[in-house]
C-alpha atoms as a PDB file:
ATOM      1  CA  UNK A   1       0.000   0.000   0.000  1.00  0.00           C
ATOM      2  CA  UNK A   2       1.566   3.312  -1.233  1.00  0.00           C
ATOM      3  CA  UNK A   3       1.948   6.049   1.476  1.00  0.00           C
ATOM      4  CA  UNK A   4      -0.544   8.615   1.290  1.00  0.00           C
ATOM      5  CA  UNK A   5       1.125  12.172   0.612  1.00  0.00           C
ATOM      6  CA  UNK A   6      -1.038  14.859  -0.512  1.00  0.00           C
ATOM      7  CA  UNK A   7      -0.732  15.874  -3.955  1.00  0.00           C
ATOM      8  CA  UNK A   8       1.159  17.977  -5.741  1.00  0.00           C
ATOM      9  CA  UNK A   9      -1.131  19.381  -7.946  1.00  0.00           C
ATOM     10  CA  UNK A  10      -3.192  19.786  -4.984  1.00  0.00           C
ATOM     11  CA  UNK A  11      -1.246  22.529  -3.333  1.00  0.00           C
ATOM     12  CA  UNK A  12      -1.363  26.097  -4.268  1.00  0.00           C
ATOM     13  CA  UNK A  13       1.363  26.760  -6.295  1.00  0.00           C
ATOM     14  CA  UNK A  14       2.337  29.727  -4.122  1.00  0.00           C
ATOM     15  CA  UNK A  15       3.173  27.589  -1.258  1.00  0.00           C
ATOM     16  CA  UNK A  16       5.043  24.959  -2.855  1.00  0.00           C
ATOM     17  CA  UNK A  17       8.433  26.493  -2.171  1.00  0.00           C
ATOM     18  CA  UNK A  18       7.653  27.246   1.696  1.00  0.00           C
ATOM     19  CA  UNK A  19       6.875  23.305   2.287  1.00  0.00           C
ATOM     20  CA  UNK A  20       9.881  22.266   0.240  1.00  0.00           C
ATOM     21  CA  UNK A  21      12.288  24.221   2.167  1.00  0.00           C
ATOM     22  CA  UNK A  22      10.593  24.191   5.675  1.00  0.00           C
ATOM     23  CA  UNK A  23      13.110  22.526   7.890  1.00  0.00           C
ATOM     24  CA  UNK A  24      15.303  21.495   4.736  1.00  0.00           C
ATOM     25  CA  UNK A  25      18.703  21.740   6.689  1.00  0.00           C
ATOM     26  CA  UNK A  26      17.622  18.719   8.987  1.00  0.00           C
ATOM     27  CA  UNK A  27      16.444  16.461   6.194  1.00  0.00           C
ATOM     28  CA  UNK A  28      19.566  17.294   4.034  1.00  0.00           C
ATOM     29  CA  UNK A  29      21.845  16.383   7.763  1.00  0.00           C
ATOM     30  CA  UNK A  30      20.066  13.321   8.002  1.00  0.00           C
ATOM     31  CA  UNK A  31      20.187  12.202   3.951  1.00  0.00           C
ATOM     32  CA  UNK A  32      23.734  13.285   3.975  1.00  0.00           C
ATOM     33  CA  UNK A  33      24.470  10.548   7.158  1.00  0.00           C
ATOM     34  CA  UNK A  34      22.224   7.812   5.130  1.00  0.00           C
ATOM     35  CA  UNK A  35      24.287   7.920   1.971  1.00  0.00           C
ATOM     36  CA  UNK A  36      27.547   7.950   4.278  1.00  0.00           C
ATOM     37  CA  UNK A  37      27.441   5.146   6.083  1.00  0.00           C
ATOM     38  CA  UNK A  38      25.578   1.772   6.046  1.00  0.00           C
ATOM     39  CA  UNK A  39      23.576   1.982   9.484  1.00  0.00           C
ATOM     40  CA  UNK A  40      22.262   5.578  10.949  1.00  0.00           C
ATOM     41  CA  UNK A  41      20.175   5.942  14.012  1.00  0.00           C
ATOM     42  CA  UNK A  42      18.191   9.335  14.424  1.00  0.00           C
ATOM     43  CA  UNK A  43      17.047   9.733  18.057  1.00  0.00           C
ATOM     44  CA  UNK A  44      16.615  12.151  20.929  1.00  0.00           C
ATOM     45  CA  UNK A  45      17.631  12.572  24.410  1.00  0.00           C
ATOM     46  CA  UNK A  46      15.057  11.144  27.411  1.00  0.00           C
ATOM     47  CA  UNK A  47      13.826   8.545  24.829  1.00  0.00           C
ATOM     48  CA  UNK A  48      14.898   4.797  25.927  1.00  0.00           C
ATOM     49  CA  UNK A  49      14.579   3.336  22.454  1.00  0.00           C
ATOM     50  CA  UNK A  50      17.388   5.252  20.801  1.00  0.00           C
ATOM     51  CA  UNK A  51      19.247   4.000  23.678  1.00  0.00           C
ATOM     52  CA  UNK A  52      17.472   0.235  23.422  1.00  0.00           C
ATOM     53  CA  UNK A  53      18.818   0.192  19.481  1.00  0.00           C
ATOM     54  CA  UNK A  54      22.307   1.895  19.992  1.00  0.00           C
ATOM     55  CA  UNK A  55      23.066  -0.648  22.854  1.00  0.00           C
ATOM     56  CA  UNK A  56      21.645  -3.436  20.628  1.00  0.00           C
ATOM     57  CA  UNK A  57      23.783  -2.253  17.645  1.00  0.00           C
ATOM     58  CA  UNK A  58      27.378  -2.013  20.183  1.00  0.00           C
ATOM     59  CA  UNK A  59      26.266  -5.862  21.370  1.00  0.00           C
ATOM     60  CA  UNK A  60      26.611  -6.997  18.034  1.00  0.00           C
ATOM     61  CA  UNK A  61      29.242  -4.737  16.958  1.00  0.00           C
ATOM     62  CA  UNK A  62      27.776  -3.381  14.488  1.00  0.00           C
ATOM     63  CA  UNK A  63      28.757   0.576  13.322  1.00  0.00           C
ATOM     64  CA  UNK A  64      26.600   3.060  13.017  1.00  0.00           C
ATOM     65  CA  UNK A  65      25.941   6.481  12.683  1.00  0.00           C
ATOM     66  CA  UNK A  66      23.654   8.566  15.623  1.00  0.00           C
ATOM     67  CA  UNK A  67      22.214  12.068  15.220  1.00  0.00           C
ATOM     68  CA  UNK A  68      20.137  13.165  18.212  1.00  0.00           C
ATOM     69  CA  UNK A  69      17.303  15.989  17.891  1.00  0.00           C
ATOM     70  CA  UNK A  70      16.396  17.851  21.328  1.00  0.00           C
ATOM     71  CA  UNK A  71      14.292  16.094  23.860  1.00  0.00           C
ATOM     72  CA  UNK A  72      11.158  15.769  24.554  1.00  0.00           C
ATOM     73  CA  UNK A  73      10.373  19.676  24.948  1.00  0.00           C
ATOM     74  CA  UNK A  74      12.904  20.535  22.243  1.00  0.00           C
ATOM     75  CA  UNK A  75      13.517  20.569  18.403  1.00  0.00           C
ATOM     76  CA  UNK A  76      10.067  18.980  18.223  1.00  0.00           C
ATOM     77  CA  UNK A  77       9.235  21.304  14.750  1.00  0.00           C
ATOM     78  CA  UNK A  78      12.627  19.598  13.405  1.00  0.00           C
ATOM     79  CA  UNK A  79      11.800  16.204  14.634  1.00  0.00           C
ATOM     80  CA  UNK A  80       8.375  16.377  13.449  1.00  0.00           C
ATOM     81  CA  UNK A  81       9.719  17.048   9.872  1.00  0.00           C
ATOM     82  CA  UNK A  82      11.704  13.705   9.858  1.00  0.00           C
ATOM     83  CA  UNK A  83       8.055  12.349  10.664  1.00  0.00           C
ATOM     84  CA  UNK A  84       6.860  13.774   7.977  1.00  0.00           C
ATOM     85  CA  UNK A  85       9.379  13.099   5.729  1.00  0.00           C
ATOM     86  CA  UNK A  86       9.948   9.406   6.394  1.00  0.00           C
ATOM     87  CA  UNK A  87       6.248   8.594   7.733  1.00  0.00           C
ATOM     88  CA  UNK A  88       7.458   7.034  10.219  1.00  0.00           C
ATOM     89  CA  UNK A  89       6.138   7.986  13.604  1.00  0.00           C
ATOM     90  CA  UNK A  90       8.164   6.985  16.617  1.00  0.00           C
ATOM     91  CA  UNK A  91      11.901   7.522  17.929  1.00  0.00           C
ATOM     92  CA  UNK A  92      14.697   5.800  16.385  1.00  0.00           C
ATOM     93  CA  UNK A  93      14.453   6.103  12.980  1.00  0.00           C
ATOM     94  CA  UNK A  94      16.913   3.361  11.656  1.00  0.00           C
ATOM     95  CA  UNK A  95      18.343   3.176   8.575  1.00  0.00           C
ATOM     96  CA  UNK A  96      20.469  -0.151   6.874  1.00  0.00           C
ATOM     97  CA  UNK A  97      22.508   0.848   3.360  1.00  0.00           C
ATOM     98  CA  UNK A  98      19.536   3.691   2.628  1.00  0.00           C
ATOM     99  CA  UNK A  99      16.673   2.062   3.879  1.00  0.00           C
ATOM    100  CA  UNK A 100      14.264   3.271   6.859  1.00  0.00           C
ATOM    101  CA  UNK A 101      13.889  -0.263   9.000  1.00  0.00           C
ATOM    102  CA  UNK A 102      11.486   1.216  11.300  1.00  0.00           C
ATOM    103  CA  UNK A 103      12.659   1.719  14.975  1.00  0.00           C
ATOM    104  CA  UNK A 104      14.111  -0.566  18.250  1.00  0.00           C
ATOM    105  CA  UNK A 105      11.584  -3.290  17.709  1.00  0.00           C
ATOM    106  CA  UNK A 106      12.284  -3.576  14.065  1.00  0.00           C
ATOM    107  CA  UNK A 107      15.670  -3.677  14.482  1.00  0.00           C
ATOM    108  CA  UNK A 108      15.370  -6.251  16.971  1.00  0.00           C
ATOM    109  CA  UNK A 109      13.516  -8.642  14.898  1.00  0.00           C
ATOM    110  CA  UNK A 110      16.029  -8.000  12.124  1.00  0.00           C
ATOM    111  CA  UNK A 111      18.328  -8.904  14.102  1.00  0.00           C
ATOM    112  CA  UNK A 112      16.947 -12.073  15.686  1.00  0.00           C
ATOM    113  CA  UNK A 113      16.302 -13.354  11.956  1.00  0.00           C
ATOM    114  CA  UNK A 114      19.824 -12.824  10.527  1.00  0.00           C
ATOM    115  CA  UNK A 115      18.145 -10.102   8.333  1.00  0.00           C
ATOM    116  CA  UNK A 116      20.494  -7.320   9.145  1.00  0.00           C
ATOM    117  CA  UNK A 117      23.808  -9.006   8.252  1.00  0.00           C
ATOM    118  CA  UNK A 118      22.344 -10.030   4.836  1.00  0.00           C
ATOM    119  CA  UNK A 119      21.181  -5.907   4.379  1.00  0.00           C
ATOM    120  CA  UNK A 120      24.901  -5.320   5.149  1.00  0.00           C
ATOM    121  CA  UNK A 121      26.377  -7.476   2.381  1.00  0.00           C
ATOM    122  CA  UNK A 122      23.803  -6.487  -0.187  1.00  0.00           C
ATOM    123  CA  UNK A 123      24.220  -3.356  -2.385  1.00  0.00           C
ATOM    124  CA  UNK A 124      22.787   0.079  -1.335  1.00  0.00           C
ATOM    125  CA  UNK A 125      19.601   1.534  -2.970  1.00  0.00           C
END
Protein backbone atom coordinates (compact mmCIF):
# COMPACT_ATOMS: atom_id res chain seq x y z
CA UNK A 1 0.00 0.00 0.00
CA UNK A 2 1.57 3.31 -1.23
CA UNK A 3 1.95 6.05 1.48
CA UNK A 4 -0.54 8.61 1.29
CA UNK A 5 1.13 12.17 0.61
CA UNK A 6 -1.04 14.86 -0.51
CA UNK A 7 -0.73 15.87 -3.95
CA UNK A 8 1.16 17.98 -5.74
CA UNK A 9 -1.13 19.38 -7.95
CA UNK A 10 -3.19 19.79 -4.98
CA UNK A 11 -1.25 22.53 -3.33
CA UNK A 12 -1.36 26.10 -4.27
CA UNK A 13 1.36 26.76 -6.29
CA UNK A 14 2.34 29.73 -4.12
CA UNK A 15 3.17 27.59 -1.26
CA UNK A 16 5.04 24.96 -2.86
CA UNK A 17 8.43 26.49 -2.17
CA UNK A 18 7.65 27.25 1.70
CA UNK A 19 6.87 23.30 2.29
CA UNK A 20 9.88 22.27 0.24
CA UNK A 21 12.29 24.22 2.17
CA UNK A 22 10.59 24.19 5.67
CA UNK A 23 13.11 22.53 7.89
CA UNK A 24 15.30 21.49 4.74
CA UNK A 25 18.70 21.74 6.69
CA UNK A 26 17.62 18.72 8.99
CA UNK A 27 16.44 16.46 6.19
CA UNK A 28 19.57 17.29 4.03
CA UNK A 29 21.84 16.38 7.76
CA UNK A 30 20.07 13.32 8.00
CA UNK A 31 20.19 12.20 3.95
CA UNK A 32 23.73 13.29 3.97
CA UNK A 33 24.47 10.55 7.16
CA UNK A 34 22.22 7.81 5.13
CA UNK A 35 24.29 7.92 1.97
CA UNK A 36 27.55 7.95 4.28
CA UNK A 37 27.44 5.15 6.08
CA UNK A 38 25.58 1.77 6.05
CA UNK A 39 23.58 1.98 9.48
CA UNK A 40 22.26 5.58 10.95
CA UNK A 41 20.18 5.94 14.01
CA UNK A 42 18.19 9.34 14.42
CA UNK A 43 17.05 9.73 18.06
CA UNK A 44 16.61 12.15 20.93
CA UNK A 45 17.63 12.57 24.41
CA UNK A 46 15.06 11.14 27.41
CA UNK A 47 13.83 8.55 24.83
CA UNK A 48 14.90 4.80 25.93
CA UNK A 49 14.58 3.34 22.45
CA UNK A 50 17.39 5.25 20.80
CA UNK A 51 19.25 4.00 23.68
CA UNK A 52 17.47 0.23 23.42
CA UNK A 53 18.82 0.19 19.48
CA UNK A 54 22.31 1.89 19.99
CA UNK A 55 23.07 -0.65 22.85
CA UNK A 56 21.64 -3.44 20.63
CA UNK A 57 23.78 -2.25 17.64
CA UNK A 58 27.38 -2.01 20.18
CA UNK A 59 26.27 -5.86 21.37
CA UNK A 60 26.61 -7.00 18.03
CA UNK A 61 29.24 -4.74 16.96
CA UNK A 62 27.78 -3.38 14.49
CA UNK A 63 28.76 0.58 13.32
CA UNK A 64 26.60 3.06 13.02
CA UNK A 65 25.94 6.48 12.68
CA UNK A 66 23.65 8.57 15.62
CA UNK A 67 22.21 12.07 15.22
CA UNK A 68 20.14 13.16 18.21
CA UNK A 69 17.30 15.99 17.89
CA UNK A 70 16.40 17.85 21.33
CA UNK A 71 14.29 16.09 23.86
CA UNK A 72 11.16 15.77 24.55
CA UNK A 73 10.37 19.68 24.95
CA UNK A 74 12.90 20.53 22.24
CA UNK A 75 13.52 20.57 18.40
CA UNK A 76 10.07 18.98 18.22
CA UNK A 77 9.24 21.30 14.75
CA UNK A 78 12.63 19.60 13.40
CA UNK A 79 11.80 16.20 14.63
CA UNK A 80 8.37 16.38 13.45
CA UNK A 81 9.72 17.05 9.87
CA UNK A 82 11.70 13.70 9.86
CA UNK A 83 8.06 12.35 10.66
CA UNK A 84 6.86 13.77 7.98
CA UNK A 85 9.38 13.10 5.73
CA UNK A 86 9.95 9.41 6.39
CA UNK A 87 6.25 8.59 7.73
CA UNK A 88 7.46 7.03 10.22
CA UNK A 89 6.14 7.99 13.60
CA UNK A 90 8.16 6.98 16.62
CA UNK A 91 11.90 7.52 17.93
CA UNK A 92 14.70 5.80 16.38
CA UNK A 93 14.45 6.10 12.98
CA UNK A 94 16.91 3.36 11.66
CA UNK A 95 18.34 3.18 8.58
CA UNK A 96 20.47 -0.15 6.87
CA UNK A 97 22.51 0.85 3.36
CA UNK A 98 19.54 3.69 2.63
CA UNK A 99 16.67 2.06 3.88
CA UNK A 100 14.26 3.27 6.86
CA UNK A 101 13.89 -0.26 9.00
CA UNK A 102 11.49 1.22 11.30
CA UNK A 103 12.66 1.72 14.97
CA UNK A 104 14.11 -0.57 18.25
CA UNK A 105 11.58 -3.29 17.71
CA UNK A 106 12.28 -3.58 14.06
CA UNK A 107 15.67 -3.68 14.48
CA UNK A 108 15.37 -6.25 16.97
CA UNK A 109 13.52 -8.64 14.90
CA UNK A 110 16.03 -8.00 12.12
CA UNK A 111 18.33 -8.90 14.10
CA UNK A 112 16.95 -12.07 15.69
CA UNK A 113 16.30 -13.35 11.96
CA UNK A 114 19.82 -12.82 10.53
CA UNK A 115 18.14 -10.10 8.33
CA UNK A 116 20.49 -7.32 9.15
CA UNK A 117 23.81 -9.01 8.25
CA UNK A 118 22.34 -10.03 4.84
CA UNK A 119 21.18 -5.91 4.38
CA UNK A 120 24.90 -5.32 5.15
CA UNK A 121 26.38 -7.48 2.38
CA UNK A 122 23.80 -6.49 -0.19
CA UNK A 123 24.22 -3.36 -2.38
CA UNK A 124 22.79 0.08 -1.33
CA UNK A 125 19.60 1.53 -2.97
Amino acid sequence: MPRRVLEERRIHSSIRDKIASSRSAILDEVEAAIASHDVVVVGMRQNPFPRRARKLLDQRRTRYHYLEYGSYLSKWRERLSLKLWTGWPTFPMIFVKGVLIGGFEDLQRLLDAGELETMLAAQRV
